[in-house]
Protein backbone atom coordinates (compact mmCIF):
# COMPACT_ATOMS: atom_id res chain seq x y z
CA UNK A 1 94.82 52.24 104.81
CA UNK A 2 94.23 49.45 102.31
CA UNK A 3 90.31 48.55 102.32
CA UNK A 4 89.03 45.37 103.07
CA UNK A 5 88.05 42.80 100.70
CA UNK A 6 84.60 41.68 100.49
CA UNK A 7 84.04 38.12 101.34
CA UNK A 8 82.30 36.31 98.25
CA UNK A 9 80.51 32.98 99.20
CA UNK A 10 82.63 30.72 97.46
CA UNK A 11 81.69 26.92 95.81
CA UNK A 12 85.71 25.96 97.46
CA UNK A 13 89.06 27.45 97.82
CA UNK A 14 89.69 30.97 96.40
CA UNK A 15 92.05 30.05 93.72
CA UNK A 16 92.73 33.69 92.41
CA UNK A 17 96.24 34.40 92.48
CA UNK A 18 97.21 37.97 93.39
CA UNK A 19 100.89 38.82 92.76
CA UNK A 20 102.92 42.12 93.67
CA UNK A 21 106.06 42.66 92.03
CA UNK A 22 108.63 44.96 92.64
CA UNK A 23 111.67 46.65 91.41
CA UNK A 24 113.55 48.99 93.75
CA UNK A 25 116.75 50.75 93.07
CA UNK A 26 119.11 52.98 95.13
CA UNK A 27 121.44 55.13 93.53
CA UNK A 28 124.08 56.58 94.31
CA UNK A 29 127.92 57.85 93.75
CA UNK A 30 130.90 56.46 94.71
CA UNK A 31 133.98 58.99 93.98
CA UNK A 32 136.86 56.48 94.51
CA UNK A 33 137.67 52.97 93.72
CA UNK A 34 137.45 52.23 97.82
CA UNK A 35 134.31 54.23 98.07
CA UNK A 36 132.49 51.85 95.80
CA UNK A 37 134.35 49.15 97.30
CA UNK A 38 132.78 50.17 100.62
CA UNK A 39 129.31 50.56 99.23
CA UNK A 40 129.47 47.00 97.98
CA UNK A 41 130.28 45.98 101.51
CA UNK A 42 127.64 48.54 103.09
CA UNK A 43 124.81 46.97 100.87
CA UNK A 44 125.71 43.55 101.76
CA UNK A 45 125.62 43.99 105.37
CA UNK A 46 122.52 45.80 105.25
CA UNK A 47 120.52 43.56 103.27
CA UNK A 48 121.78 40.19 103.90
CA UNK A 49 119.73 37.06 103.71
CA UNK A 50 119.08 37.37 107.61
CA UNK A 51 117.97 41.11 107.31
CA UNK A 52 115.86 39.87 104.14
CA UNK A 53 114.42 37.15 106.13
CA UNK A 54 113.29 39.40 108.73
CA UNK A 55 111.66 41.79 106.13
CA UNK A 56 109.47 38.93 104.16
CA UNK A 57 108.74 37.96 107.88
CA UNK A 58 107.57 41.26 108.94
CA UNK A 59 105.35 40.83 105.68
CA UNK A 60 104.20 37.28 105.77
CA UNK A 61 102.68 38.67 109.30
CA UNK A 62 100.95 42.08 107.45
CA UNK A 63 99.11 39.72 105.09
CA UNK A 64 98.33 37.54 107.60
CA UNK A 65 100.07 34.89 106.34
CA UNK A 66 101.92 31.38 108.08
CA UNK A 67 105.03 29.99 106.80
CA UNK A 68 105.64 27.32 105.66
CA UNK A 69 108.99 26.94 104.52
CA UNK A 70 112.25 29.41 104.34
CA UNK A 71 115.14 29.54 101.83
CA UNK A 72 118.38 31.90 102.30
CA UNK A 73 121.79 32.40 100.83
CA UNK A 74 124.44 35.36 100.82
CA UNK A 75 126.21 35.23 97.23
CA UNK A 76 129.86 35.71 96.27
CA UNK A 77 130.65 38.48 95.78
CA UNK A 78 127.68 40.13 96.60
CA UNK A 79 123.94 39.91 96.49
CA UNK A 80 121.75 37.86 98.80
CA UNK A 81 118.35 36.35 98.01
CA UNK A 82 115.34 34.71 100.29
CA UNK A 83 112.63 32.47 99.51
CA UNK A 84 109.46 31.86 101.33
CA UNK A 85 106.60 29.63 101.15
CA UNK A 86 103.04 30.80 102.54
CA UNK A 87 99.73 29.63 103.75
CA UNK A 88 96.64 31.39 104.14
CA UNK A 89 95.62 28.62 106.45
CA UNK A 90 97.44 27.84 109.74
CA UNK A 91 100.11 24.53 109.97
CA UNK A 92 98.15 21.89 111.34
CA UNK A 93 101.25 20.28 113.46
CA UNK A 94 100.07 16.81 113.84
CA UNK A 95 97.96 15.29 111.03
CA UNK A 96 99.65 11.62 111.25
CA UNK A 97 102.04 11.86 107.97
CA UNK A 98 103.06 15.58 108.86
CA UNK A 99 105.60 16.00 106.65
CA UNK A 100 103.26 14.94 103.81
CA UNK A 101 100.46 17.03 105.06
CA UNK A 102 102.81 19.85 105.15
CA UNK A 103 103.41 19.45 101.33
CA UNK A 104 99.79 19.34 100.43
CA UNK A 105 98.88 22.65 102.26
CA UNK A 106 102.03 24.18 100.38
CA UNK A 107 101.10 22.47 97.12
CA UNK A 108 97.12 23.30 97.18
CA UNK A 109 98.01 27.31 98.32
CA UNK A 110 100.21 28.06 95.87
CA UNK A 111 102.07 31.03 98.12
CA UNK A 112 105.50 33.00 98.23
CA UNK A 113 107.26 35.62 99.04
CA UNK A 114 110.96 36.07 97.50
CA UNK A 115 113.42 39.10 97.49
CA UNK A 116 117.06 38.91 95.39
CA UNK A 117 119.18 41.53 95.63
CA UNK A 118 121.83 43.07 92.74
CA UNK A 119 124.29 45.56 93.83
CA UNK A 120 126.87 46.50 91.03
CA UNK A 121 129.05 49.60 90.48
CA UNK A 122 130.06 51.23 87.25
CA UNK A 123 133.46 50.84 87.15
CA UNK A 124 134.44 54.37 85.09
CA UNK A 125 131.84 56.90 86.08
CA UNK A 126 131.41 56.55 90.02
CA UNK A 127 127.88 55.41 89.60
CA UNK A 128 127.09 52.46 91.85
CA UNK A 129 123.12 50.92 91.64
CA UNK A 130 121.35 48.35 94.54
CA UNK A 131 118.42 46.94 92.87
CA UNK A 132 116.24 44.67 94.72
CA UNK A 133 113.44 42.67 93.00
CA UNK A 134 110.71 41.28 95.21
CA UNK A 135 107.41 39.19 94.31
CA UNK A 136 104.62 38.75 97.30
CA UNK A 137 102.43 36.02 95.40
CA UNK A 138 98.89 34.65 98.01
CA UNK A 139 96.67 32.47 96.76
CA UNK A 140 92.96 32.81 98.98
CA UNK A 141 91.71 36.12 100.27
CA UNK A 142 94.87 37.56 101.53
CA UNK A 143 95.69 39.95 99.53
CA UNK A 144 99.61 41.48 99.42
CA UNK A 145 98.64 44.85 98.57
CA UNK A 146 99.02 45.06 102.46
CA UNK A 147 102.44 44.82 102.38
CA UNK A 148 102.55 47.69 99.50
CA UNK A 149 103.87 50.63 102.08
CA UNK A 150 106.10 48.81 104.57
CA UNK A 151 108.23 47.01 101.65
CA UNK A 152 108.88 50.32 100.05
CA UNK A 153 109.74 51.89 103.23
CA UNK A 154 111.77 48.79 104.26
CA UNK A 155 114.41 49.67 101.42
CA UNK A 156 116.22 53.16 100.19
CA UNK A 157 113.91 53.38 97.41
CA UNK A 158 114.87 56.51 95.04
CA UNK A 159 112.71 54.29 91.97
CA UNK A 160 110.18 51.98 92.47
CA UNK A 161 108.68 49.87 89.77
CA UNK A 162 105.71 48.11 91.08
CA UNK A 163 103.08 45.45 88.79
CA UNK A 164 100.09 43.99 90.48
CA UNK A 165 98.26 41.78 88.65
CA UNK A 166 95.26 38.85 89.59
CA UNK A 167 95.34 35.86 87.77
CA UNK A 168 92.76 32.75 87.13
CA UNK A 169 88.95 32.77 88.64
CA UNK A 170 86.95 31.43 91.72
CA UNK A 171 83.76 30.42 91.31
CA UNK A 172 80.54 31.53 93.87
CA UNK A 173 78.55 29.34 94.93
CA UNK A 174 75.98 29.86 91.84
CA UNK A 175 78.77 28.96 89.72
CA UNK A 176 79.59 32.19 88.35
CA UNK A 177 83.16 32.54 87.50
CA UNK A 178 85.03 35.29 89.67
CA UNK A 179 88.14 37.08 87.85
CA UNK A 180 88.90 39.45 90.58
CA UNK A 181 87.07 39.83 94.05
CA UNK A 182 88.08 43.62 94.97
CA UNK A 183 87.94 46.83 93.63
CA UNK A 184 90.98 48.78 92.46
CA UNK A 185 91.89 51.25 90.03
CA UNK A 186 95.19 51.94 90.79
CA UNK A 187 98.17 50.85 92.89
CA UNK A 188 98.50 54.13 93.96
CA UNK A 189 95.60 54.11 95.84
CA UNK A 190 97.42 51.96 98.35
CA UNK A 191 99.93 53.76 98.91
CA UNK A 192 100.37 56.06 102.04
CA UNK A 193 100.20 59.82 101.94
CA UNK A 194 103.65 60.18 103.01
CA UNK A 195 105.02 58.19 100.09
CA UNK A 196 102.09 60.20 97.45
CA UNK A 197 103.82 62.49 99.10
CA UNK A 198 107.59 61.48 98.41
CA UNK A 199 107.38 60.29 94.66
CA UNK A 200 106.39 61.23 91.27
CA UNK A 201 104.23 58.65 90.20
CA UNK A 202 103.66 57.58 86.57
CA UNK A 203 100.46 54.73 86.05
CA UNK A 204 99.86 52.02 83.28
CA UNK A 205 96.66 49.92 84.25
CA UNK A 206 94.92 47.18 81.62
CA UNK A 207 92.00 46.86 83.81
CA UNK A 208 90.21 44.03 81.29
CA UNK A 209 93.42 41.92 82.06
CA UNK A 210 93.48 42.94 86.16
CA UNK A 211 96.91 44.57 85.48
CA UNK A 212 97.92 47.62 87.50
CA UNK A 213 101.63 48.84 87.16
CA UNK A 214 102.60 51.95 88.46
CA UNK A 215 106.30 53.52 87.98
CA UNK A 216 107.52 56.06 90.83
CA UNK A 217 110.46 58.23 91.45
CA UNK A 218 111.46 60.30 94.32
CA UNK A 219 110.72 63.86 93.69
CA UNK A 220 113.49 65.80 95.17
CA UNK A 221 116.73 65.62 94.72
CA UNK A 222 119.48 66.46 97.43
CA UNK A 223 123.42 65.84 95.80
CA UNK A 224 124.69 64.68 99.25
CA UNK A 225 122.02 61.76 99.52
CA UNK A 226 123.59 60.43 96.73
CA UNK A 227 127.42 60.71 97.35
CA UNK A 228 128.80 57.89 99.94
CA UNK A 229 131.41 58.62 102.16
CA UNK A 230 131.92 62.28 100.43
CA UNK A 231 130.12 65.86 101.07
CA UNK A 232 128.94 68.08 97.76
CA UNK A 233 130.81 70.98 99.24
CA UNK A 234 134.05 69.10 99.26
CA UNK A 235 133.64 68.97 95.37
CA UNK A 236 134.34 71.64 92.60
CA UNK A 237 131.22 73.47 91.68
CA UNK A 238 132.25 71.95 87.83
CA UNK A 239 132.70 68.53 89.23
CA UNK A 240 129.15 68.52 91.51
CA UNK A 241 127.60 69.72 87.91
CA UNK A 242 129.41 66.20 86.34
CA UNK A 243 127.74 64.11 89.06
CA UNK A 244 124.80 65.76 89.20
CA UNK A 245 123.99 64.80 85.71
CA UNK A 246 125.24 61.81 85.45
CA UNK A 247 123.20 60.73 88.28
CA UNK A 248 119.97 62.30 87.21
CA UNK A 249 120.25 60.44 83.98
CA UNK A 250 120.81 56.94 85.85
CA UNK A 251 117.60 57.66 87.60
CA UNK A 252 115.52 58.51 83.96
CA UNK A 253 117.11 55.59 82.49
CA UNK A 254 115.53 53.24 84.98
CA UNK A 255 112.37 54.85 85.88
CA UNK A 256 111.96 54.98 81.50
CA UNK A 257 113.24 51.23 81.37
CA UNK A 258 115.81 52.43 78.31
CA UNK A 259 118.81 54.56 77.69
CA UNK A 260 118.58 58.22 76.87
CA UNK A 261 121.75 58.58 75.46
């Protein structure tokens, strides 16, 4: 359960700027040139802009956020990406200029939430990658480290790359500047027990510059939750050696950020 902030009495608006950023990639192996055809296809369809729209919904309402404005497209040939503004204050409606009203509250808050998706296949060795990059940015005292769990649950996560980091100062009403206005040592300490549970977790904090980044991977690893549309025991026990280790050296190359080879 993420712990509540503390309420600092503020001179004005909270103007520190907490962003979450995410990468998240599935991997997996498509034998055939159809197979990885039809994993192209089965990413698309289950993480198009309207399914991506419903997730940064889901999370605008965790944070307790209000939206303010939503942006969508589906890409050809594949790939989808959403953007939405946020408000920690509600939409006043009816203000006499509303539209201009509606500009200042998303000006002054400074808010978003955006997802884009990359799905690609390797074109010689069967491996096929969905990456997903997502950044929950508030403004105020909502704080996106609520939405930590559900986004990694919301996607087939086997790495997750994860920065949080606060940015600028508030002042209190003494006048004392305000650089952060929670306690945290760790991302990880946000997380749920039943992903702790799931993933190997590597962290690098610099905790004079409020940066927190924390590098996971999923611990075990099952050969058929990898292969699409195929079955390990309908392989040679040479060839499920091949893809096994070609696929556990995809996964170190992106959880290290380089190539091993």
């Amino acid at each position: 359960m993420v712990k509540p902030l503390p309420r600092l009495r503020l001179q004005g608006f909270n103007n520190l700027t907490k962003a979450l950023s995410f990468n998240i990639y599935d991997i997996c192996y498509a034998v055939s040139e159809d197979q990885r055809r039809n994993y192209i296809e089965y990413i698309d369809d289950q993480y198009d802009a309207d399914r991506l729209t419903q997730i940064l919904t889901d999370v605008a309402e965790i944070i307790g956020a209000n939206i303010l404005n939503i942006a969508r497209q589906d890409y050809d040939p594949q790939g989808a990406s959403v953007t939405m503004l946020i408000s920690e204050e509600p939409v006043l409606e009816k203000l006499g200029r509303d539209t201009i009203s509606g500009a200042v509250v998303a000006h002054m808050d400074k808010s978003h939430i955006t997802v884009h998706t990359y799905p690609e296949t390797h074109p010689h060795n069967g491996i096929a990658t969905f990456r997903a990059d997502i950044d929950v940015a508030t403004c105020g005292v909502i704080s996106p480290l609520k939405a930590l769990n559900y986004l990694i649950d919301s996607f087939e996560s086997d790495i997750v790359v994860c920065d949080y980091r606060v940015r600028g100062f508030t002042r209190d009403v003494k006048g004392k500047k305000h650089f952060i206005d929670h306690k945290i040592n760790s991302v990880q300490d946000y997380l749920a027990k039943h992903i702790r549970q799931k993933y190997e977790m590597f962290d690098v904090n610099v905790y004079q510059e409020n940066m927190f980044h924390t590098k996971m991977h999923i611990k075990d690893f099952d050969l058929d939750t990898y292969l699409f549309d195929s079955h390990a025991d309908d392989l040679s026990f040479k060839e499920r050696q091949r893809i096994e280790q070609l696929l556990r050296r995809e996964i170190e190359e992106l959880f290290h950020g380089r190539n091993l080879m």
